[in-house]
N, C-alpha and C. Protein backbone atom coordinates (compact mmCIF):
# COMPACT_ATOMS: atom_id res chain seq x y z
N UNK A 1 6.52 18.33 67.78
CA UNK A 1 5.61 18.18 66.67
C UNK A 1 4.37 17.42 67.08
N UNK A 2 3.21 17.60 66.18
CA UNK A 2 1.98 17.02 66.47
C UNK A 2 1.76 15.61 65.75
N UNK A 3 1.36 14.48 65.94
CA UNK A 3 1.13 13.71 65.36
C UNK A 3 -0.48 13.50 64.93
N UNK A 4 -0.39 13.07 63.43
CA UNK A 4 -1.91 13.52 62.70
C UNK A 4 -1.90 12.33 62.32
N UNK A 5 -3.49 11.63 62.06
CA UNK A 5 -4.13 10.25 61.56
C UNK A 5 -5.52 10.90 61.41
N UNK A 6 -5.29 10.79 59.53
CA UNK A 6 -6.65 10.89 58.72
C UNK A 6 -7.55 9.73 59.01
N UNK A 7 -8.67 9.99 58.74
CA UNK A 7 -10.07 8.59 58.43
C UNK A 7 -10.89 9.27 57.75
N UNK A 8 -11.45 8.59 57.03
CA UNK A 8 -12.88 8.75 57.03
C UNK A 8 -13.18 8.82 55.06
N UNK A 9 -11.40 8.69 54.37
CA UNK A 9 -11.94 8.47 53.10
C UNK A 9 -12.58 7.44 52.92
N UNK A 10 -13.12 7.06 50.91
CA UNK A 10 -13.65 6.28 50.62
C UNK A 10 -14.06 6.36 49.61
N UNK A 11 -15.03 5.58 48.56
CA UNK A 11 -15.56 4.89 47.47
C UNK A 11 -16.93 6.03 47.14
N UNK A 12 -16.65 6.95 46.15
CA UNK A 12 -18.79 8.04 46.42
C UNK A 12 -18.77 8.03 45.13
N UNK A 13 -19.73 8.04 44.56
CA UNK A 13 -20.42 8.43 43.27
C UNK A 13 -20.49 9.89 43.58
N UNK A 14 -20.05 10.40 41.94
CA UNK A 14 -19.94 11.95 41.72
C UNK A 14 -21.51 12.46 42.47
N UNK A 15 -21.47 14.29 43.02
CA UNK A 15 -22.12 14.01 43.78
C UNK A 15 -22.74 14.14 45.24
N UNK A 16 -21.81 12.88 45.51
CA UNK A 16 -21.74 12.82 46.47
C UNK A 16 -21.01 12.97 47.83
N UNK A 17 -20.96 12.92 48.90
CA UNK A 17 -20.42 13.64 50.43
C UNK A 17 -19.82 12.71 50.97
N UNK A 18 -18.24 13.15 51.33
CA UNK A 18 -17.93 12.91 52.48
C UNK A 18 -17.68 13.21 53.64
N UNK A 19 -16.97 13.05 54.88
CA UNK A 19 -16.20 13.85 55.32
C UNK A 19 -15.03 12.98 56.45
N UNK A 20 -14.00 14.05 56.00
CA UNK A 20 -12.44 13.62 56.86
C UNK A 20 -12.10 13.88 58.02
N UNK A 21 -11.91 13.08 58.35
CA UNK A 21 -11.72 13.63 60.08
C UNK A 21 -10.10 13.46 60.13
N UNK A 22 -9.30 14.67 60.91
CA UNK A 22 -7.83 14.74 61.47
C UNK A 22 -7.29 14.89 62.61
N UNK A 23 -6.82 13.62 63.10
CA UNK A 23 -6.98 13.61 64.98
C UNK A 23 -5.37 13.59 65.30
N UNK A 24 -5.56 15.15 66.10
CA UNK A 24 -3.51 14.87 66.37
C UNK A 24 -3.46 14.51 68.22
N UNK A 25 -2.33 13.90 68.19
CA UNK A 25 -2.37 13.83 70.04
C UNK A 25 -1.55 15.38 70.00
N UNK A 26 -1.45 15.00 71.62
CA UNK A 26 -0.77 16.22 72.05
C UNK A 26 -2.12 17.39 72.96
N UNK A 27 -1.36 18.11 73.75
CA UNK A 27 -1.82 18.58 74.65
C UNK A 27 -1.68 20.29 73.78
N UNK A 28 -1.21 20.45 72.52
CA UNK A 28 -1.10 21.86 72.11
C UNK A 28 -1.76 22.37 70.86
N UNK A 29 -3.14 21.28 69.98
CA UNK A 29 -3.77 21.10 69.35
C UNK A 29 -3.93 22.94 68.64
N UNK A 30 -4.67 23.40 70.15
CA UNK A 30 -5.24 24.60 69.37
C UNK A 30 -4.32 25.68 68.73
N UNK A 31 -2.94 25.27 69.63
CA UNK A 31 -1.69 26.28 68.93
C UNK A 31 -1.37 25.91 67.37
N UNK A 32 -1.56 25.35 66.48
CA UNK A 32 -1.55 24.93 65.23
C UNK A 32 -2.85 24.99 64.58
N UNK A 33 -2.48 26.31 62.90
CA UNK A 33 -3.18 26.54 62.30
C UNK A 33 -3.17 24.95 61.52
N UNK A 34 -4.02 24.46 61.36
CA UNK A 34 -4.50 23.31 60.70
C UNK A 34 -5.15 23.42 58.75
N UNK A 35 -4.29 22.23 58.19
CA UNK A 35 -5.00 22.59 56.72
C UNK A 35 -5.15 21.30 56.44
N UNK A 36 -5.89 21.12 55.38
CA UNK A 36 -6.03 19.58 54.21
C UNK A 36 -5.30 20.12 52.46
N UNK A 37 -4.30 19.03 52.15
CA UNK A 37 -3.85 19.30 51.03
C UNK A 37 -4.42 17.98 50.52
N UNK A 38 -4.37 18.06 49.16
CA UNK A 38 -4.32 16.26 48.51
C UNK A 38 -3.32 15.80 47.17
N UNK A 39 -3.36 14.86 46.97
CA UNK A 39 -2.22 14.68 45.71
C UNK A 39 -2.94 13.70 44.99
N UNK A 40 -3.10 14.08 43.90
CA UNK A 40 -3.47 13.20 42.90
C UNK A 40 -2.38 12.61 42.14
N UNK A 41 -2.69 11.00 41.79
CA UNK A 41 -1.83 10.24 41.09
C UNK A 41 -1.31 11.08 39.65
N UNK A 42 0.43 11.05 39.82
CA UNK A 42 0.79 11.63 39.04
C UNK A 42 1.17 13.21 39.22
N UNK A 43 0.50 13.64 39.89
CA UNK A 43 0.48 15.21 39.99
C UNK A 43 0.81 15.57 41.79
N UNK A 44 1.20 16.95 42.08
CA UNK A 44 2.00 17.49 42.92
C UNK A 44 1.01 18.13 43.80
N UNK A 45 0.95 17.71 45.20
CA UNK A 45 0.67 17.97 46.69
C UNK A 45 -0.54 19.18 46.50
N UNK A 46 -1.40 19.56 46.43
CA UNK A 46 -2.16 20.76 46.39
C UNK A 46 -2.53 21.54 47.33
N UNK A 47 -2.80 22.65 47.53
CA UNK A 47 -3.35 22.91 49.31
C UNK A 47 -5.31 23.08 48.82
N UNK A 48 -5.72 22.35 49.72
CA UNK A 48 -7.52 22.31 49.29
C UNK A 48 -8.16 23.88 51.13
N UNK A 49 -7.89 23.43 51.87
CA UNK A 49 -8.72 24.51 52.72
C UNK A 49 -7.52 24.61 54.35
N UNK A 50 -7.28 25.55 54.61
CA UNK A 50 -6.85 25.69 56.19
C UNK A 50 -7.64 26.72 56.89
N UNK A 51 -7.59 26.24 58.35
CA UNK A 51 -8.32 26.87 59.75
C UNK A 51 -7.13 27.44 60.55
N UNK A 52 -7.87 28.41 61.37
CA UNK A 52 -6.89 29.23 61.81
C UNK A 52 -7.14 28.72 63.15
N UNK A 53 -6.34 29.04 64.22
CA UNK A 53 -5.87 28.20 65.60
C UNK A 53 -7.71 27.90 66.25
N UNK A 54 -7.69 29.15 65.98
CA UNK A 54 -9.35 28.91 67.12
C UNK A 54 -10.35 28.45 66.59
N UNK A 55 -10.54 28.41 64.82
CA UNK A 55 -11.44 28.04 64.20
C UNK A 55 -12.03 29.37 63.58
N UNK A 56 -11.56 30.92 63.92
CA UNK A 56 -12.66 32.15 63.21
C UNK A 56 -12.08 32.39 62.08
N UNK A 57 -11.23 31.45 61.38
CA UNK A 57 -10.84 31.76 59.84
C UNK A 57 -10.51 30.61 58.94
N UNK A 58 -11.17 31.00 58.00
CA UNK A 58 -11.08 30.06 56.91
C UNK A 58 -10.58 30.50 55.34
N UNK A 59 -9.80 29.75 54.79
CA UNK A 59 -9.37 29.78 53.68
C UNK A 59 -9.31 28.71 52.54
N UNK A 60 -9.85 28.76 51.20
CA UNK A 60 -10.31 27.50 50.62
C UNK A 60 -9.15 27.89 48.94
N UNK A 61 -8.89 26.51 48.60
CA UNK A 61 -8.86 26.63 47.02
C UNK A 61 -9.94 26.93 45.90
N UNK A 62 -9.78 27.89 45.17
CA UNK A 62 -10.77 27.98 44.29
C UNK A 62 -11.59 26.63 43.78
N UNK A 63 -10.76 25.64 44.08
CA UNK A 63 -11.24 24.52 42.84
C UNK A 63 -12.35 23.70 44.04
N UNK A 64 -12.63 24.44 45.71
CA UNK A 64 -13.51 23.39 46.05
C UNK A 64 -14.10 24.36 46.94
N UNK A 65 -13.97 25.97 46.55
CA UNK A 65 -14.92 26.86 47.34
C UNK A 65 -16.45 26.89 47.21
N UNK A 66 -17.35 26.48 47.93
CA UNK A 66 -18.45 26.37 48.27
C UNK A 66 -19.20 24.93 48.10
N UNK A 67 -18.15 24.14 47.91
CA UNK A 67 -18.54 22.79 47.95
C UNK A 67 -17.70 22.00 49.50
N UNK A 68 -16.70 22.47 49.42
CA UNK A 68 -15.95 21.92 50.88
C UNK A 68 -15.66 23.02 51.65
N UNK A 69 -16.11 22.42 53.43
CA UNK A 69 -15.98 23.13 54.38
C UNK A 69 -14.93 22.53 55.46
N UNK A 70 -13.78 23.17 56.15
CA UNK A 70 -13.03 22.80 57.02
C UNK A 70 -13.60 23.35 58.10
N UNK A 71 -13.49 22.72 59.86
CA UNK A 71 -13.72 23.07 60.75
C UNK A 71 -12.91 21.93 61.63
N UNK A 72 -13.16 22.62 62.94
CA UNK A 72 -11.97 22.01 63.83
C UNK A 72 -13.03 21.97 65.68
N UNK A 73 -12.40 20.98 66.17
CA UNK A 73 -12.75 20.88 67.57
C UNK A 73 -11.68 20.61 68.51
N UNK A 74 -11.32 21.81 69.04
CA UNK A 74 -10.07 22.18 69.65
C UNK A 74 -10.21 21.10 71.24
N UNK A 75 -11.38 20.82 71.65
CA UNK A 75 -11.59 20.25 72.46
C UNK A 75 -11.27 18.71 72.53
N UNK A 76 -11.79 17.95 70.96
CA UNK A 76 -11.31 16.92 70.63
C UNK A 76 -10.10 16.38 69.57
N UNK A 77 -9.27 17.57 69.24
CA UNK A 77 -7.60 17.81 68.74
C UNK A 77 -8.29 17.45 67.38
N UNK A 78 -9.37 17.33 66.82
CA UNK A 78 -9.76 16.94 65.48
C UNK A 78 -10.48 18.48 64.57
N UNK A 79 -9.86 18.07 63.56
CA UNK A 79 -10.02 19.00 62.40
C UNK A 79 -11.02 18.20 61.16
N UNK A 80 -11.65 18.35 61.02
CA UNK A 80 -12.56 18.00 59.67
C UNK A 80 -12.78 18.36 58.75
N UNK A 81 -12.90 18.05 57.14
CA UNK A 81 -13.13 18.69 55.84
C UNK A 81 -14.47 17.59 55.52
N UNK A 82 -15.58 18.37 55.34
CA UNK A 82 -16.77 18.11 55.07
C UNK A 82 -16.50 18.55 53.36
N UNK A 83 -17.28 17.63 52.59
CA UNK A 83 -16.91 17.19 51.13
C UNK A 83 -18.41 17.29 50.76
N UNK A 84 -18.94 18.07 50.17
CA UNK A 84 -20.23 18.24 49.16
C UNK A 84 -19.75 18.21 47.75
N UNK A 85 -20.69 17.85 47.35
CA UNK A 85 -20.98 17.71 45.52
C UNK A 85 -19.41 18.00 45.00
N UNK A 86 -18.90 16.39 45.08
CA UNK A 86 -17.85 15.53 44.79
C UNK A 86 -17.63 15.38 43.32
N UNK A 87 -16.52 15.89 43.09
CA UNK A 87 -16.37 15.39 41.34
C UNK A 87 -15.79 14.42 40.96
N UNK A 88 -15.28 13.58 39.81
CA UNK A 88 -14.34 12.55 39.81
C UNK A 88 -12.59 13.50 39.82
N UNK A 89 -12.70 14.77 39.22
CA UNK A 89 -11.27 15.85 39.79
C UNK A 89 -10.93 15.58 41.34
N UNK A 90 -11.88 15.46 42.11
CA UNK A 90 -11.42 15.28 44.14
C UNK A 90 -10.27 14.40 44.24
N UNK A 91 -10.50 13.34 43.00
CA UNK A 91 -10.23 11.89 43.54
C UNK A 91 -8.70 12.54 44.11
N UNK A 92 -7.98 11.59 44.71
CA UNK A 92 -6.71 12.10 45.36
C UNK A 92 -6.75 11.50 46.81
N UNK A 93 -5.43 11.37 47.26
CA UNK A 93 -4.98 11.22 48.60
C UNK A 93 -4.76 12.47 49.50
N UNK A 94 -6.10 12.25 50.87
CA UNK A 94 -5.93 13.48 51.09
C UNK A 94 -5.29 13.60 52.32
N UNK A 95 -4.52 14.62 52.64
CA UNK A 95 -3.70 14.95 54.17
C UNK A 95 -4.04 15.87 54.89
N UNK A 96 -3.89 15.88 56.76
CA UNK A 96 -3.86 17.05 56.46
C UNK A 96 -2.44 17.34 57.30
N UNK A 97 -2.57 18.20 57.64
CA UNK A 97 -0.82 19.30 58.06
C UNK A 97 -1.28 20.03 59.16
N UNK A 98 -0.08 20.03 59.86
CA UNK A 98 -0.25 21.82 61.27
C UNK A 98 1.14 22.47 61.00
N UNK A 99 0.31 23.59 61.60
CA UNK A 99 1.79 24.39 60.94
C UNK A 99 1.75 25.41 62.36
N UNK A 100 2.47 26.17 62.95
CA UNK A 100 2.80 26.87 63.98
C UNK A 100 2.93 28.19 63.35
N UNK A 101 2.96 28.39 62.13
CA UNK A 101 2.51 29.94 61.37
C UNK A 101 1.43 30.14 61.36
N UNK A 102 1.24 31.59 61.62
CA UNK A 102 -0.56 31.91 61.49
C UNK A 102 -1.38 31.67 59.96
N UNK A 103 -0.29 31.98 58.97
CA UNK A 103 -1.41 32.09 58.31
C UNK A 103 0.29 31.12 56.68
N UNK A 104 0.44 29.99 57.27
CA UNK A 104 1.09 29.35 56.39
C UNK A 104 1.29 28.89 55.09
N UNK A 105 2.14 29.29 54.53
CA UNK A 105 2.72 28.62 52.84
C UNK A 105 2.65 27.36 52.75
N UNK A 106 2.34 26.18 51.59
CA UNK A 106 2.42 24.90 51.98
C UNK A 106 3.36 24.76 52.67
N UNK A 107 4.83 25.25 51.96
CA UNK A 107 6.11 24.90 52.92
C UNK A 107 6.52 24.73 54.27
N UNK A 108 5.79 25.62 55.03
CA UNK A 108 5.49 26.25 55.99
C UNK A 108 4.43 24.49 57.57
N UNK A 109 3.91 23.84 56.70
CA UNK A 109 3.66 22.73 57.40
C UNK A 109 4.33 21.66 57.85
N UNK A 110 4.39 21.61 59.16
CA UNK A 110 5.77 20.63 59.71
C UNK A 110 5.78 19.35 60.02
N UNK A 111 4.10 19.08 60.01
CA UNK A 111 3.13 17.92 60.39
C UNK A 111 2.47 17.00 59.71
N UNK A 112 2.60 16.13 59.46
CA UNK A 112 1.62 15.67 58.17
C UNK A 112 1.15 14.00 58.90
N UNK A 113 -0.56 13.80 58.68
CA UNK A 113 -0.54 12.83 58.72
C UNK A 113 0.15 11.57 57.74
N UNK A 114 -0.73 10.25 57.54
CA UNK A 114 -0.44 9.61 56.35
C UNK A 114 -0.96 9.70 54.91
N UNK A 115 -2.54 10.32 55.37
CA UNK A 115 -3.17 10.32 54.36
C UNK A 115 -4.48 9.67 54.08
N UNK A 116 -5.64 9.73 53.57
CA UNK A 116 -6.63 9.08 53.50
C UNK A 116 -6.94 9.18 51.80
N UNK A 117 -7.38 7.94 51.37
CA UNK A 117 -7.84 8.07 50.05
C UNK A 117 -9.13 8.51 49.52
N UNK A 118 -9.84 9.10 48.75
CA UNK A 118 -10.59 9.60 48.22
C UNK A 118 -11.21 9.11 46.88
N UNK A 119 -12.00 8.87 46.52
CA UNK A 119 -12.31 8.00 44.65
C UNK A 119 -13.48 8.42 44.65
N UNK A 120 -13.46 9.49 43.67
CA UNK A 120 -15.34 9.74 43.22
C UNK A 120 -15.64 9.00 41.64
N UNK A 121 -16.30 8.74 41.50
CA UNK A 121 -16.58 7.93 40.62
C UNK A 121 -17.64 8.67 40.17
N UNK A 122 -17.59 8.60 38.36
CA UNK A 122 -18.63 9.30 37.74
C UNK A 122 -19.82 8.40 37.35
């Protein structure tokens, strides 16, 4: 298995941008399709965007298509979700996951970092 450590949440006025960075060790980075889910207090695990091994595919949740972009640097084992025009709905703890399926079910993720927090504020 891969080991994952989020950074890069934080404190934004609605809005506004962040972005997450997901750094796994390991020497087999690019073999794992990579995603970001988040969980909001109270409510159940969501899937927000996953990348496919090499980076030529992308797949988003309706609720953050054309505002958030995932991308990955196979070179530096890090995966990123770039966060545009932020609502106070984002707020949530966000993760992300690898999964060794091409094109994976949440279930389907075997990896999970800890998590990074998120708070948009209106």
């Amino acid at each position: 298995q891969v080991q994952l450590v989020e950074s890069g949440g934080g404190l934004v006025q609605a809005g506004g941008s962040l972005r997450l960075s997901c750094a796994a060790s390991g020497r087999t980075f690019s073999s794992y399709t990579m995603g970001w889910f988040r969980q909001a207090p109270g409510k159940e695990r969501e899937f927000v965007a996953r990348i496919s091994r090499i980076g030529g595919s992308t797949y988003y949740a309706d609720s953050v298509k054309g505002r958030f972009t995932i991308s990955r640097d196979n070179a530096k084992n890090t995966v990123y979700l770039q966060m545009n025009s932020l609502k106070p709905e984002d707020t949530a703890v966000y993760y992300c996951g690898a999964s060794t399926v091409v094109a994976p079910r949440s279930y389907e993720y075997n990896s999970w970092g800890q998590g990074t927090q998120v708070t948009v504020s209106s």
